[in-house]
Protein backbone atom coordinates (compact mmCIF):
# COMPACT_ATOMS: atom_id res chain seq x y z
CA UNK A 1 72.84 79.13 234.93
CA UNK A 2 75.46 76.81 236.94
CA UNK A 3 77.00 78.12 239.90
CA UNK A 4 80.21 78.63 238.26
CA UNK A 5 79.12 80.53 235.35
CA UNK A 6 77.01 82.77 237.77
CA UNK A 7 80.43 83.40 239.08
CA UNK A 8 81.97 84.69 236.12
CA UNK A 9 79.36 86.69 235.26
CA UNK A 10 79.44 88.47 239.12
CA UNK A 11 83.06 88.79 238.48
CA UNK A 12 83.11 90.24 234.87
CA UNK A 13 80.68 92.85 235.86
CA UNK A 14 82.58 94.01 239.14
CA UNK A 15 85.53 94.32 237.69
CA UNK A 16 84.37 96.15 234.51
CA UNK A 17 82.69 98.36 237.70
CA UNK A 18 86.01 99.38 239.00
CA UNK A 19 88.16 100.57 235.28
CA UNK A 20 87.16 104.07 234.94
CA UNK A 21 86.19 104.83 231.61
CA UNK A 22 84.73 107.93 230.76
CA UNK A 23 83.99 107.98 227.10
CA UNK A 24 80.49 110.17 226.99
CA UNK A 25 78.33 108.84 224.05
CA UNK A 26 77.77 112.55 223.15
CA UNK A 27 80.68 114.73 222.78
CA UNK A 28 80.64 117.63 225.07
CA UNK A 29 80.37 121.15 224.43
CA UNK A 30 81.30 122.75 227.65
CA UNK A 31 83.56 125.22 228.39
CA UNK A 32 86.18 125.30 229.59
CA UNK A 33 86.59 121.72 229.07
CA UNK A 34 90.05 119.96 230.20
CA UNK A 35 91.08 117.38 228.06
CA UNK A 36 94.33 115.13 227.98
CA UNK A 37 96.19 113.98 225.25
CA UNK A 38 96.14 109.54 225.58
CA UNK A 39 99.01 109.85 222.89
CA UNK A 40 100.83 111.86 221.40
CA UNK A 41 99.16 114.16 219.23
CA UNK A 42 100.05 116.32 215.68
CA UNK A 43 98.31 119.51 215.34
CA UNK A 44 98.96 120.31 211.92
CA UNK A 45 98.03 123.94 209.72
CA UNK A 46 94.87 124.20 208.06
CA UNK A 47 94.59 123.20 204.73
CA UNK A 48 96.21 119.47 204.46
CA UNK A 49 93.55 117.46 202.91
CA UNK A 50 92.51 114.73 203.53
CA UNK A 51 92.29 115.22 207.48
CA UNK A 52 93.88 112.08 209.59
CA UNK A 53 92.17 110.34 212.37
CA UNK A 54 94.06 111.38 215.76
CA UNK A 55 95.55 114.83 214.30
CA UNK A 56 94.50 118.03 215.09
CA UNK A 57 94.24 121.02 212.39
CA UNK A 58 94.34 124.43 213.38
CA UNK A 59 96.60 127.52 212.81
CA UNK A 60 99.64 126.08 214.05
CA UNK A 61 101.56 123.26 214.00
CA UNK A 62 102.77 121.27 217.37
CA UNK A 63 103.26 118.64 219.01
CA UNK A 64 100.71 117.52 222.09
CA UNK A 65 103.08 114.99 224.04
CA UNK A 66 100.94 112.04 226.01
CA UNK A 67 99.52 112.99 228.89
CA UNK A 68 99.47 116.69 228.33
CA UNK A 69 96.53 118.36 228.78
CA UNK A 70 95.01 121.34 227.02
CA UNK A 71 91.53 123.47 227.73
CA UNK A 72 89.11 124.30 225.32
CA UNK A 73 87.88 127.80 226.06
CA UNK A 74 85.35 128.61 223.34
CA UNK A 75 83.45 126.30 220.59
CA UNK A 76 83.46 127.80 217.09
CA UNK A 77 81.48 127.57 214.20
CA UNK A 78 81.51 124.12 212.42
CA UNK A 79 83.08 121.77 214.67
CA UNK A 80 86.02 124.26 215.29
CA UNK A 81 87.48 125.86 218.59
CA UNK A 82 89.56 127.73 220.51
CA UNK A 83 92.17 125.86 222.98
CA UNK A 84 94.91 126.99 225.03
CA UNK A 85 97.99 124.75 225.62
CA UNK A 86 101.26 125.44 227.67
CA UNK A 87 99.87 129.45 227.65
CA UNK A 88 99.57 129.35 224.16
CA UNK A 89 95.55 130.13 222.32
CA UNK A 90 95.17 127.74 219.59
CA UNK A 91 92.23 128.17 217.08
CA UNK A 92 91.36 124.42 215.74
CA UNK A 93 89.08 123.75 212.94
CA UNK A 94 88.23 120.63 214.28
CA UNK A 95 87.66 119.66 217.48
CA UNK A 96 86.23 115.95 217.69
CA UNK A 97 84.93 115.63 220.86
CA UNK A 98 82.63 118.32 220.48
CA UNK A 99 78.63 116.86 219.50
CA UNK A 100 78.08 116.31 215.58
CA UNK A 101 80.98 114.19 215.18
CA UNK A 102 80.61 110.16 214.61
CA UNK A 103 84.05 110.09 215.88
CA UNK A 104 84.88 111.41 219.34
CA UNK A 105 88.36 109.58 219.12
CA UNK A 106 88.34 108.70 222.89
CA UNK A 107 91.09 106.49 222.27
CA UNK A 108 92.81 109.72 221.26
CA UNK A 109 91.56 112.17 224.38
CA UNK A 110 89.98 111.49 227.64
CA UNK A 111 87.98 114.72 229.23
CA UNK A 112 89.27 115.28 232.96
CA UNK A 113 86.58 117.59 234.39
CA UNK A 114 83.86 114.94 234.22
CA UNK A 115 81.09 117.09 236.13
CA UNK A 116 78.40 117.66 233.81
C-alpha cells in the first residue's frame, strides 16, 4: 500500500468515525423509546392495503412533521404499538423499528435515547 493510499484509507475511516449514525441492526423493543421523525411522516387508519414504506397505520390519521418526535410507550401484539405524540396516545399496527421487521426504515426514524 503506497503512502498516499494509506492516507486515504486513515482519512476515510476517521471521518466515517465522527458522522453519528445510529441505525441498530436489530430494531429495539424498549420502552419508552424516543424516536424522531427524519421526514415527514403519514399515519394513516387501519385498513388501507397494501401498506406503504415510510407511513404509519394506526387508528388515526396525522401528520408527523420532520423532526418531531414521538415515544413509544408499550409494544403490542404483532409488530403493533402504542405511541404518544403532541399528548395524544396513538395505537399503531405497525411499528417498524421494533425486532421482526426486515425493514427498520432508519432513513424514515432515528431513535434518540440511544442507551441500551
Amino acid at each position: 500500500m503506497s503512502r498516499s493510499q494509506w492516507c486515504a484509507t486513515v482519512l476515510l475511516v476517521l471521518s466515517t468515525a465522527c458522522v453519528d449514525r445510529y441505525e441498530p441492526r436489530e430494531g429495539i423493543a424498549r420502552v419508552p423509546l424516543k424516536i424522531v421523525a427524519r421526514r415527514n411522516v403519514e399515519v394513516r387508519r387501519d385498513g388501507v392495503a397494501p401498506q406503504e414504506r415510510g407511513v404509519l397505520y394506526g387508528d388515526t390519521s396525522l401528520l408527523i412533521t420532520r423532526g418531531d418526535s414521538f415515544e413509544m410507550q408499550r409494544v403490542g401484539p404483532e409488530g403493533g404499538c402504542q405511541v404518544m405524540y403532541k399528548g395524544r396516545a396513538m395505537e399503531l399496527s405497525s411499528c417498524p423499528w421494533l425486532p421482526g421487521f426486515s425493514d427498520h426504515q432508519w432513513d424514515v426514524f432515528a431513535i434518540l435515547n440511544r442507551d441500551e
